[in-house]
N, C-alpha and C. Protein backbone atom coordinates (compact mmCIF):
# COMPACT_ATOMS: atom_id res chain seq x y z
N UNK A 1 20.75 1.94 60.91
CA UNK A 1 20.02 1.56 59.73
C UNK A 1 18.75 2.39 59.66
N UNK A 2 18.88 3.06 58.50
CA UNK A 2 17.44 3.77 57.87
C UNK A 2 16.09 2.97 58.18
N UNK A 3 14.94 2.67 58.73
CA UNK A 3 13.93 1.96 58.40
C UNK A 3 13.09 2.52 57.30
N UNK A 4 13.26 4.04 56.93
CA UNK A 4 11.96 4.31 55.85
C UNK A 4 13.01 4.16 54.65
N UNK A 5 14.04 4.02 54.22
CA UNK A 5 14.83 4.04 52.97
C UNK A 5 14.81 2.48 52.92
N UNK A 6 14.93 1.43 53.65
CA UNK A 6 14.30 0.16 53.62
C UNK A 6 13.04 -0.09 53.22
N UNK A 7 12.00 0.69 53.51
CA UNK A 7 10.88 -0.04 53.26
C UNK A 7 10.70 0.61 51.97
N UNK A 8 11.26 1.82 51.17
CA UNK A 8 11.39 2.68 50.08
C UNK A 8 11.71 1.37 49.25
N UNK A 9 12.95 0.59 49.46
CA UNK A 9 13.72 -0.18 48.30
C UNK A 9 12.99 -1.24 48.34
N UNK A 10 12.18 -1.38 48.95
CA UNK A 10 11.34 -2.66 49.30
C UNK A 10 10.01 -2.65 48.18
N UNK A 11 9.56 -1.58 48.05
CA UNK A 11 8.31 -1.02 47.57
C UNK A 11 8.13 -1.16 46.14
N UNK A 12 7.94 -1.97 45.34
CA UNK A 12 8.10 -2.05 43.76
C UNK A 12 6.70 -1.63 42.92
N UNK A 13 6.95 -0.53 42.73
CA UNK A 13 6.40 -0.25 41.60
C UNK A 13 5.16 1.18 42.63
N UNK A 14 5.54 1.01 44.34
CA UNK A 14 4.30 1.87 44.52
C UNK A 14 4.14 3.52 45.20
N UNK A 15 5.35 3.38 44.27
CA UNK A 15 5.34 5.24 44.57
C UNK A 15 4.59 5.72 42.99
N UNK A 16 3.88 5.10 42.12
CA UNK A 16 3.27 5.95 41.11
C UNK A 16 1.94 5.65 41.30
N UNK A 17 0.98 6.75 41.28
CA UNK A 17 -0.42 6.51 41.13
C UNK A 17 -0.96 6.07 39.71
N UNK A 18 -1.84 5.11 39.35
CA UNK A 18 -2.57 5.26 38.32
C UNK A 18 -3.99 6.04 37.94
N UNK A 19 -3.62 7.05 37.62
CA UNK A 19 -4.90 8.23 37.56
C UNK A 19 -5.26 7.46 36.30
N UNK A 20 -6.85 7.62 36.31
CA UNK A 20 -7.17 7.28 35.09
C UNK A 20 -8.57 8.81 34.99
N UNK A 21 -8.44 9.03 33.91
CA UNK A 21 -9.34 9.87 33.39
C UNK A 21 -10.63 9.33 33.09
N UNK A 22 -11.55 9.76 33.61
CA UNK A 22 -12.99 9.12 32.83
C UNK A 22 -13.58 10.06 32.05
N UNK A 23 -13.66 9.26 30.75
CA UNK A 23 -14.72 9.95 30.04
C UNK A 23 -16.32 10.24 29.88
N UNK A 24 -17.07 11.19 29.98
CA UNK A 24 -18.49 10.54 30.41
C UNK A 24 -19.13 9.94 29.47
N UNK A 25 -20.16 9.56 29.25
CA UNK A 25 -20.53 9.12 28.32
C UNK A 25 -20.95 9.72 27.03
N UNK A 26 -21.44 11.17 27.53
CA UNK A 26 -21.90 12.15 26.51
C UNK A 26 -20.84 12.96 25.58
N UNK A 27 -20.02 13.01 26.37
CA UNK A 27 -18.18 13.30 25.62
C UNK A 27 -18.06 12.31 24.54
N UNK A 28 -18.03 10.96 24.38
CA UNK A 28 -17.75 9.55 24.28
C UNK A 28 -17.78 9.77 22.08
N UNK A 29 -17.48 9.51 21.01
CA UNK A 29 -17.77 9.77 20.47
C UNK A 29 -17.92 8.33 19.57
N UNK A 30 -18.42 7.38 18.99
CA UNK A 30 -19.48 6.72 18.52
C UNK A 30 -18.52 6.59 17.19
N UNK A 31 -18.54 5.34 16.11
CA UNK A 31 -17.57 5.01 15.33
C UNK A 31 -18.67 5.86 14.18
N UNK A 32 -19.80 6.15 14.71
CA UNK A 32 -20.64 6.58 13.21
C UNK A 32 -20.63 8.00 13.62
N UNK A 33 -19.95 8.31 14.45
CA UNK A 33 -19.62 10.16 14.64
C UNK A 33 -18.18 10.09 14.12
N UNK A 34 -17.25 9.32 14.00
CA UNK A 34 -15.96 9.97 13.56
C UNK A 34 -16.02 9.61 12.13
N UNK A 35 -15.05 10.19 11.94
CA UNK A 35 -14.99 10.36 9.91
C UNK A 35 -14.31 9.21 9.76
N UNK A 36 -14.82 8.97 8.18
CA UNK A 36 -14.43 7.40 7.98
C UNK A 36 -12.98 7.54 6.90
N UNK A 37 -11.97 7.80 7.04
CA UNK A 37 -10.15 7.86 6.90
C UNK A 37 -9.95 6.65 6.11
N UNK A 38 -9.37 7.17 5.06
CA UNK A 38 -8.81 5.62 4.19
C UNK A 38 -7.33 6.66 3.63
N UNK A 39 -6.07 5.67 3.89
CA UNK A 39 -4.88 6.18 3.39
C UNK A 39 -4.34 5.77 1.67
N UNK A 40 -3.58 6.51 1.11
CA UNK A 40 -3.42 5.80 -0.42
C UNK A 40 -3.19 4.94 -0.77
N UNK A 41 -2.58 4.53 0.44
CA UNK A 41 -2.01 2.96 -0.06
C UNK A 41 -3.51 1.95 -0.62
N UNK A 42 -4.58 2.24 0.52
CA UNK A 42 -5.53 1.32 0.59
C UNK A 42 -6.40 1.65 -0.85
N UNK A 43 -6.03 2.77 -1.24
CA UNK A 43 -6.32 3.50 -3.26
C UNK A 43 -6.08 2.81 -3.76
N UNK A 44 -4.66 2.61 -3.40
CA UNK A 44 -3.58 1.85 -4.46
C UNK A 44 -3.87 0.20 -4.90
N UNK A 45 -3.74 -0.25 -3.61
CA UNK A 45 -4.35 -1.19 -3.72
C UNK A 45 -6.12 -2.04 -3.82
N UNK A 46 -6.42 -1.40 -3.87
CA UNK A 46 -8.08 -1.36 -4.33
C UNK A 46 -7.87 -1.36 -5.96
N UNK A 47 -7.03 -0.50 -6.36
CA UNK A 47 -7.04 -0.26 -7.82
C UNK A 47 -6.44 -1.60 -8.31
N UNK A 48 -5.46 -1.34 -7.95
CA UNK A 48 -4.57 -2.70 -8.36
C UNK A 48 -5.46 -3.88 -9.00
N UNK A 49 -6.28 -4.49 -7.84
CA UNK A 49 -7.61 -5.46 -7.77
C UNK A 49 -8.41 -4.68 -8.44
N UNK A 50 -8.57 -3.90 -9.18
CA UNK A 50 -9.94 -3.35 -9.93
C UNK A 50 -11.08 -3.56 -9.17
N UNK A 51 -11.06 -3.42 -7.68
CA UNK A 51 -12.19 -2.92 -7.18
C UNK A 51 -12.25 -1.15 -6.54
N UNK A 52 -13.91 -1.38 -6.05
CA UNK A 52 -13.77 0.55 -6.11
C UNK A 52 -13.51 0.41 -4.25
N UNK A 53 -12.66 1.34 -3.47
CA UNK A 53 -12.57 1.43 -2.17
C UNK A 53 -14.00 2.25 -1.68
N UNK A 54 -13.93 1.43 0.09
CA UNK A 54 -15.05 2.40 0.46
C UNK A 54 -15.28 3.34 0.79
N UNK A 55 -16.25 4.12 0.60
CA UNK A 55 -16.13 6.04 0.94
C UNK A 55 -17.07 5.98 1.93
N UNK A 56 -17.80 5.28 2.82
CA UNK A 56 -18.30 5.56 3.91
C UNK A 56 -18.21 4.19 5.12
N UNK A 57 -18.49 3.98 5.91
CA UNK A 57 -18.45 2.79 6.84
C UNK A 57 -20.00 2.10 6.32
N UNK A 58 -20.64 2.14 5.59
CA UNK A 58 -21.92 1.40 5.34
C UNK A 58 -21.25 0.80 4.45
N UNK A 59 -20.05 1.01 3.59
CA UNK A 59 -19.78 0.24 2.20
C UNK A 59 -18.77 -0.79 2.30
N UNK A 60 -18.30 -0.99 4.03
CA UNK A 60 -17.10 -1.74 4.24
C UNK A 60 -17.77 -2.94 4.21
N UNK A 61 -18.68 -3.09 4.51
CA UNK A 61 -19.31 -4.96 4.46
C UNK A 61 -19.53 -5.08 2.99
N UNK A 62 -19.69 -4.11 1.88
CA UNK A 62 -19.95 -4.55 0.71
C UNK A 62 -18.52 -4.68 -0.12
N UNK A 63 -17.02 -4.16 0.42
CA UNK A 63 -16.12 -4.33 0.04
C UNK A 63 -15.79 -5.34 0.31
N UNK A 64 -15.90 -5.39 1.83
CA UNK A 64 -15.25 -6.84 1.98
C UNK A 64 -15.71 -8.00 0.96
N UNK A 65 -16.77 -8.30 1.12
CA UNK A 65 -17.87 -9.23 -0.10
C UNK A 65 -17.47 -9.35 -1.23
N UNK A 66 -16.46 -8.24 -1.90
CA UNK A 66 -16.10 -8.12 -3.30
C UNK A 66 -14.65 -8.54 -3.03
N UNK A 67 -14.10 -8.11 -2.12
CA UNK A 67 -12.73 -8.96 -1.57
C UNK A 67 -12.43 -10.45 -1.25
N UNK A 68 -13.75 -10.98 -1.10
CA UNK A 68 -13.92 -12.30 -0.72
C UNK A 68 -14.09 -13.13 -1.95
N UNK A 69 -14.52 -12.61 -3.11
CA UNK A 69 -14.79 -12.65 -4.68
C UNK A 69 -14.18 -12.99 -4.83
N UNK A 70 -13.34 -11.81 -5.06
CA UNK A 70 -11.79 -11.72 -5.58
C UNK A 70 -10.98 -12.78 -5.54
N UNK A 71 -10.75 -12.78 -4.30
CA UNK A 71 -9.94 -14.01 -3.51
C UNK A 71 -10.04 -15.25 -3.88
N UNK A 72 -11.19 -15.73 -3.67
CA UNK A 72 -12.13 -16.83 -4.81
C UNK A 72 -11.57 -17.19 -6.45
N UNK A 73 -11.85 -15.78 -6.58
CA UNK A 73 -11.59 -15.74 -8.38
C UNK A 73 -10.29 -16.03 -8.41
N UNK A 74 -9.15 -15.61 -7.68
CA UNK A 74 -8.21 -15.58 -7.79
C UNK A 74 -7.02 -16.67 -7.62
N UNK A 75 -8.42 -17.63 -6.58
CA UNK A 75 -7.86 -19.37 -5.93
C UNK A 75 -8.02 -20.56 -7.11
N UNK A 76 -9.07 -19.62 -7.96
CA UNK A 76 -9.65 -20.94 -8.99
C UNK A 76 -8.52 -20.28 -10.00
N UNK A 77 -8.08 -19.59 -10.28
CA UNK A 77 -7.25 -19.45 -11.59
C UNK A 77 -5.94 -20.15 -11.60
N UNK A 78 -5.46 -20.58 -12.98
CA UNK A 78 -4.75 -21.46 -12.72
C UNK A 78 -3.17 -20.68 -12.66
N UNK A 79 -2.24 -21.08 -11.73
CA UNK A 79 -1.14 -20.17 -11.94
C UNK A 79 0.33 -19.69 -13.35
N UNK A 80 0.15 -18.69 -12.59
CA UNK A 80 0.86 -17.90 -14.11
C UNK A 80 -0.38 -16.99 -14.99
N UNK A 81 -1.30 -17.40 -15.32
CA UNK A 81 -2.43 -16.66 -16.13
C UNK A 81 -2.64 -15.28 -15.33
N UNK A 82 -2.64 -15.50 -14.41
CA UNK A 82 -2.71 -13.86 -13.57
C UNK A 82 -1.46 -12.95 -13.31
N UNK A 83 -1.45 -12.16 -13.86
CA UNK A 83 -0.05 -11.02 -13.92
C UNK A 83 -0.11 -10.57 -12.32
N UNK A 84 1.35 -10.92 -12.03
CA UNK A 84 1.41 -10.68 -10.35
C UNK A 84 0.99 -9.02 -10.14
N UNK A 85 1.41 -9.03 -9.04
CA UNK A 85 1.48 -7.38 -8.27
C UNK A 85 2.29 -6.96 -9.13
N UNK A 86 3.35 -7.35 -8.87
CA UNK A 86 5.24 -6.74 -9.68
C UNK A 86 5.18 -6.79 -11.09
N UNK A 87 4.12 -7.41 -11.65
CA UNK A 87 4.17 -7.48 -13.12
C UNK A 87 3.20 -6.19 -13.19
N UNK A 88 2.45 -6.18 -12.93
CA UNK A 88 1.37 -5.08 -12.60
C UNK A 88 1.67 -3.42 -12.72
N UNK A 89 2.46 -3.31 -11.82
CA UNK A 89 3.05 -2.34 -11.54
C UNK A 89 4.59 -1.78 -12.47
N UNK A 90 5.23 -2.83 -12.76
CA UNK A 90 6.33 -3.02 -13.62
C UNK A 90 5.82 -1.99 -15.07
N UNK A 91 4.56 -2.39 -15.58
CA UNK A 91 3.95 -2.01 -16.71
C UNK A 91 3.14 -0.84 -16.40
N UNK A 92 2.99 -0.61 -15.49
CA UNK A 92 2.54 0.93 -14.85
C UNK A 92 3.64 1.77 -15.08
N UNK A 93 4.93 1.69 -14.65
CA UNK A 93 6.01 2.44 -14.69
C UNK A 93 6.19 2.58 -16.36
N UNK A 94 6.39 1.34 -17.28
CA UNK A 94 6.68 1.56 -18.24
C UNK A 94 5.64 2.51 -19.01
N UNK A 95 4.38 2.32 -18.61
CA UNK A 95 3.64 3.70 -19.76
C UNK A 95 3.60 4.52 -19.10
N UNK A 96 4.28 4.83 -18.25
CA UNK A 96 4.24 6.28 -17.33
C UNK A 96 5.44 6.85 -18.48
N UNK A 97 6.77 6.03 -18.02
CA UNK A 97 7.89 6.59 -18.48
C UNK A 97 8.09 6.97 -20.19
N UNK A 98 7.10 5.98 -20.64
CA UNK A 98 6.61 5.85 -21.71
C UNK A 98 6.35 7.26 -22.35
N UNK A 99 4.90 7.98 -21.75
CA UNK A 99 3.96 8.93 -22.10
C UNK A 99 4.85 9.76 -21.61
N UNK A 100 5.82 10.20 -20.58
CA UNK A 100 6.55 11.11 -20.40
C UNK A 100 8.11 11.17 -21.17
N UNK A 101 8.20 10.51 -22.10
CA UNK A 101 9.34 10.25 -23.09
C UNK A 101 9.08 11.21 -23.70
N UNK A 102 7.54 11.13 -24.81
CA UNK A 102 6.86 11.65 -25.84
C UNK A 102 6.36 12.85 -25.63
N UNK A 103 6.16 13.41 -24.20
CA UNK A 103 5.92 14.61 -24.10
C UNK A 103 6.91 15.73 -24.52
C-alpha cells in the first residue's frame, strides 16, 4: 500500500493555493474616479416615466426622489386611468409605423 497516494485522496481541496493579489491603495480607484455608465434600457425607461435619467453620480439621489414621486403618484391613481407600459409602447409602434407609411 502507497502511503503518499493515501494521504493524496485524503486531502480535499489542498493541493490549490489561494493567491490573492493585493491592490495598494494608491492603484485603488474611488466610485468618483470611474465614469458614471447608464445602458438604454435605463433611457428607455426613464422616458417611458417622463422623467430625465442621471448624467452624473451627484444626480442619482435626485432621481431617485423623482422615482419615489412617481411611485406615489402612481399608488394614488385610480386603476385603469393610467395607460400601462404595453399600452405605452403599443402606441409608440403605431406612430412609428404610422410616419413611416407616409414617408
Amino acid at each position: 500500500m502507497k502511503k503518499k497516494t493515501d494521504e493524496v485522496f485524503l486531502e480535499m481541496g489542498g493541493c490549490r493555493k489561494n493567491i490573492r493579489k493585493r491592490v495598494s491603495k494608491q492603484n485603488k480607484k474611488t466610485a468618483v474616479d470611474q465614469p458614471f455608465r447608464l445602458n438604454m434600457e435605463v433611457f428607455e425607461e426613464f422616458s417611458v416615466l417622463g422623467l430625465s435619467p442621471p448624467t452624473a453620480i451627484e444626480a442619482v439621489a435626485g432621481s431617485i426622489d423623482e422615482l419615489m414621486a412617481k411611485k406615489k403618484w402612481y399608488s394614488e391613481q385610480p386603476r385603469g386611468s393610467v395607460p400601462t407600459l404595453k399600452e405605452t409602447r403599443d402606441a409608440e409602434r403605431e406612430s412609428k409605423n404610422k410616419s413611416v407609411s407616409k414617408s
